[in-house]
Protein backbone atom coordinates (compact mmCIF):
# COMPACT_ATOMS: atom_id res chain seq x y z
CA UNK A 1 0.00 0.00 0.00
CA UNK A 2 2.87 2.35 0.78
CA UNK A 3 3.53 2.37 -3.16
CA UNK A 4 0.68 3.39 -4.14
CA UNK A 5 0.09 6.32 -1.71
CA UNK A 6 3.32 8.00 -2.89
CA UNK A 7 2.13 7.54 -6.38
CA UNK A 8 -1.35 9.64 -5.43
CA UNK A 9 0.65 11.71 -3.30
CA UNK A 10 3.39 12.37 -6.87
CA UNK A 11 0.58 12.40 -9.71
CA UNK A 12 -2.40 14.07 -7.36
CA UNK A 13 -5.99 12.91 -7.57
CA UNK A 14 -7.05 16.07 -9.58
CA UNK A 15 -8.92 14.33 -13.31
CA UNK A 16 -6.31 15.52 -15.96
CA UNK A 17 -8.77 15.98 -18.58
CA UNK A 18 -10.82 18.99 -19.38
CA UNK A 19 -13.08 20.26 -21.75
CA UNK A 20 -12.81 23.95 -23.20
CA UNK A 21 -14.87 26.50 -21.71
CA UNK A 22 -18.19 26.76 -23.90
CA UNK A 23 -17.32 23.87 -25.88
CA UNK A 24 -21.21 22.28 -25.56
CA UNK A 25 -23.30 25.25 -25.83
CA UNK A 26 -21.92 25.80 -29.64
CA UNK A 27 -21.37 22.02 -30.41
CA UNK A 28 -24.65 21.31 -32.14
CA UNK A 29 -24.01 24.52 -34.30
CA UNK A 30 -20.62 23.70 -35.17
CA UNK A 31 -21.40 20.23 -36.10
CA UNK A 32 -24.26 20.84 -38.26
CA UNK A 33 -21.98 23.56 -40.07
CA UNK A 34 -19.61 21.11 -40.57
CA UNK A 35 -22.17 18.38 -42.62
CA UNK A 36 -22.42 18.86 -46.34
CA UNK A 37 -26.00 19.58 -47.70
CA UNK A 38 -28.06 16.52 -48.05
CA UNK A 39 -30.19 16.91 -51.32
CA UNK A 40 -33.84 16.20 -50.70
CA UNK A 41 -35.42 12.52 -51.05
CA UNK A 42 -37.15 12.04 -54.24
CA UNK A 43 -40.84 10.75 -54.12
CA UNK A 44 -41.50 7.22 -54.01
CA UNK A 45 -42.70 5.59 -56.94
CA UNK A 46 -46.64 4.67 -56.59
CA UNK A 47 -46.11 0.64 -57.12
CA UNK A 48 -48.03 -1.31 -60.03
CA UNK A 49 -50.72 -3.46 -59.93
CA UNK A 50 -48.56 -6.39 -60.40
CA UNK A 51 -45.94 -5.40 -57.47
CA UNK A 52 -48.66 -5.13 -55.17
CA UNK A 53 -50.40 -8.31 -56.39
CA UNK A 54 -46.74 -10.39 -56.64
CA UNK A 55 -46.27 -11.26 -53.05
CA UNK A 56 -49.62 -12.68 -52.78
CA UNK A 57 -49.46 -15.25 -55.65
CA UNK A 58 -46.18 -16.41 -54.79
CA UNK A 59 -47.55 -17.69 -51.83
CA UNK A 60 -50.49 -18.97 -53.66
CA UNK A 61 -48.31 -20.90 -55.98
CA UNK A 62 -46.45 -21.65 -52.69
CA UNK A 63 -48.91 -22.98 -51.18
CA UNK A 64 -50.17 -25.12 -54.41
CA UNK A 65 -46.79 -26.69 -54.45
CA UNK A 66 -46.67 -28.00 -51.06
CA UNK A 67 -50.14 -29.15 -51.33
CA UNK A 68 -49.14 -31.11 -54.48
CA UNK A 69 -45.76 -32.21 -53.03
CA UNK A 70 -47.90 -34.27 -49.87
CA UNK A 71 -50.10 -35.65 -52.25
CA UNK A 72 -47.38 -36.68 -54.24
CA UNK A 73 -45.14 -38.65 -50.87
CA UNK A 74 -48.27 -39.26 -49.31
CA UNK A 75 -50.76 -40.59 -51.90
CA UNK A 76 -54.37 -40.24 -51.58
CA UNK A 77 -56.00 -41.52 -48.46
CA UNK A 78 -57.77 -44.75 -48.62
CA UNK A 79 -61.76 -44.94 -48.55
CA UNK A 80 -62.80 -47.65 -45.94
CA UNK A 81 -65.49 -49.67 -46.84
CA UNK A 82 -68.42 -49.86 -43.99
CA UNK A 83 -69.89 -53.67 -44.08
CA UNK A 84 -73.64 -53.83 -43.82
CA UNK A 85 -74.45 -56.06 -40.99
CA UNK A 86 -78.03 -58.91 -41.76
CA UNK A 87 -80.54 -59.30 -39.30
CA UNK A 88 -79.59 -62.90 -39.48
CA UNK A 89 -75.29 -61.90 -39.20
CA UNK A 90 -76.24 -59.77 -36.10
CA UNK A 91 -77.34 -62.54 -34.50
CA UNK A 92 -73.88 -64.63 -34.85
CA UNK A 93 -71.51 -61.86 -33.65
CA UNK A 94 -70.46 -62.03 -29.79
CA UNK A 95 -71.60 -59.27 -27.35
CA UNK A 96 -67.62 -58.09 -27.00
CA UNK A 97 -67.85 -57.12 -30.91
CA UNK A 98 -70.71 -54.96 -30.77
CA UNK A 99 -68.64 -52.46 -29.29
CA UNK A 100 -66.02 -52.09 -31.90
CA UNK A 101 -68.40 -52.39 -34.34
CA UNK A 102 -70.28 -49.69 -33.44
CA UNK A 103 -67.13 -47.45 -32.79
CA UNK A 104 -65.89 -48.15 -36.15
CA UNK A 105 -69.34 -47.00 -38.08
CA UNK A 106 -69.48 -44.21 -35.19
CA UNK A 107 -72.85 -44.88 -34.24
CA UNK A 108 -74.36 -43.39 -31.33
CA UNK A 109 -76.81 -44.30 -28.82
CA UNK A 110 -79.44 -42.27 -30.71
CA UNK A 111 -78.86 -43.40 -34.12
CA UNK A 112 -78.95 -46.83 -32.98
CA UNK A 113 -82.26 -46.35 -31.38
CA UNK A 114 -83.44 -44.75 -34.07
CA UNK A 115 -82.47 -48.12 -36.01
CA UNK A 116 -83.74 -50.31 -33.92
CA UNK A 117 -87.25 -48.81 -33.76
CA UNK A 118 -87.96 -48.20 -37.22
CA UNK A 119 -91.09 -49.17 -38.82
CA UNK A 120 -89.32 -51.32 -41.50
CA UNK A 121 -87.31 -52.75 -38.58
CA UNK A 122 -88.11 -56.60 -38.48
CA UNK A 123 -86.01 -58.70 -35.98
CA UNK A 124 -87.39 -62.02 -36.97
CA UNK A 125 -85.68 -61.45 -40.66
């Protein structure tokens, strides 16, 4: 520690840098005196019918292409055939098999009702 006191003591603790007297209140003047004359903007351009239209059917086409592309690697889905179920079938399946049965045609309790209670409904057939 004793170094470094007689180092403050030599050099002093007073900030060596200064800044001239009235340096800031003329700074902004000076400065802008000092940048060359900037011409004015020119107007822009109104834009066309088809620049303003462009973006939009690029991403149409965009779109299009991708659609295409995962039909193309995918293929087109598969239609699954629903079997119609006899009177005289119904009466061969198991009571566990109802249940998947119905869940695959997506039946619900209504519609079923509805099934079983129609007029042209004939359990004996």
């Amino acid at each position: 520690m004793g170094k470094e006191d007689n180092i403050l003591k030599k050099a002093g603790t007073d900030n060596p840098f200064s800044v001239p007297d009235h340096y800031f209140e003329d700074f902004s003047r000076n400065l802008m005196a000092k940048l060359p004359e900037k011409e004015p903007l020119p107007l822009p351009e109104e834009p066309t019918l088809w620049q303003r239209v462009k973006p939009w059917i690029y991403m149409a086409a965009m779109f299009c292409g991708i659609m295409l592309s995962v039909r193309v690697f995918v293929g087109e889905p598969q239609k699954e055939e629903i079997p119609h179920i006899n009177v005289a079938d119904a009466e061969n399946i198991p009571d566990e098999d109802w249940e998947i049965i119905i869940d695959r045609i997506m039946m619900d309790d209504y519609t079923i009702y509805q099934y079983l209670t129609d007029a042209n409904f004939d359990p004996n057939n």
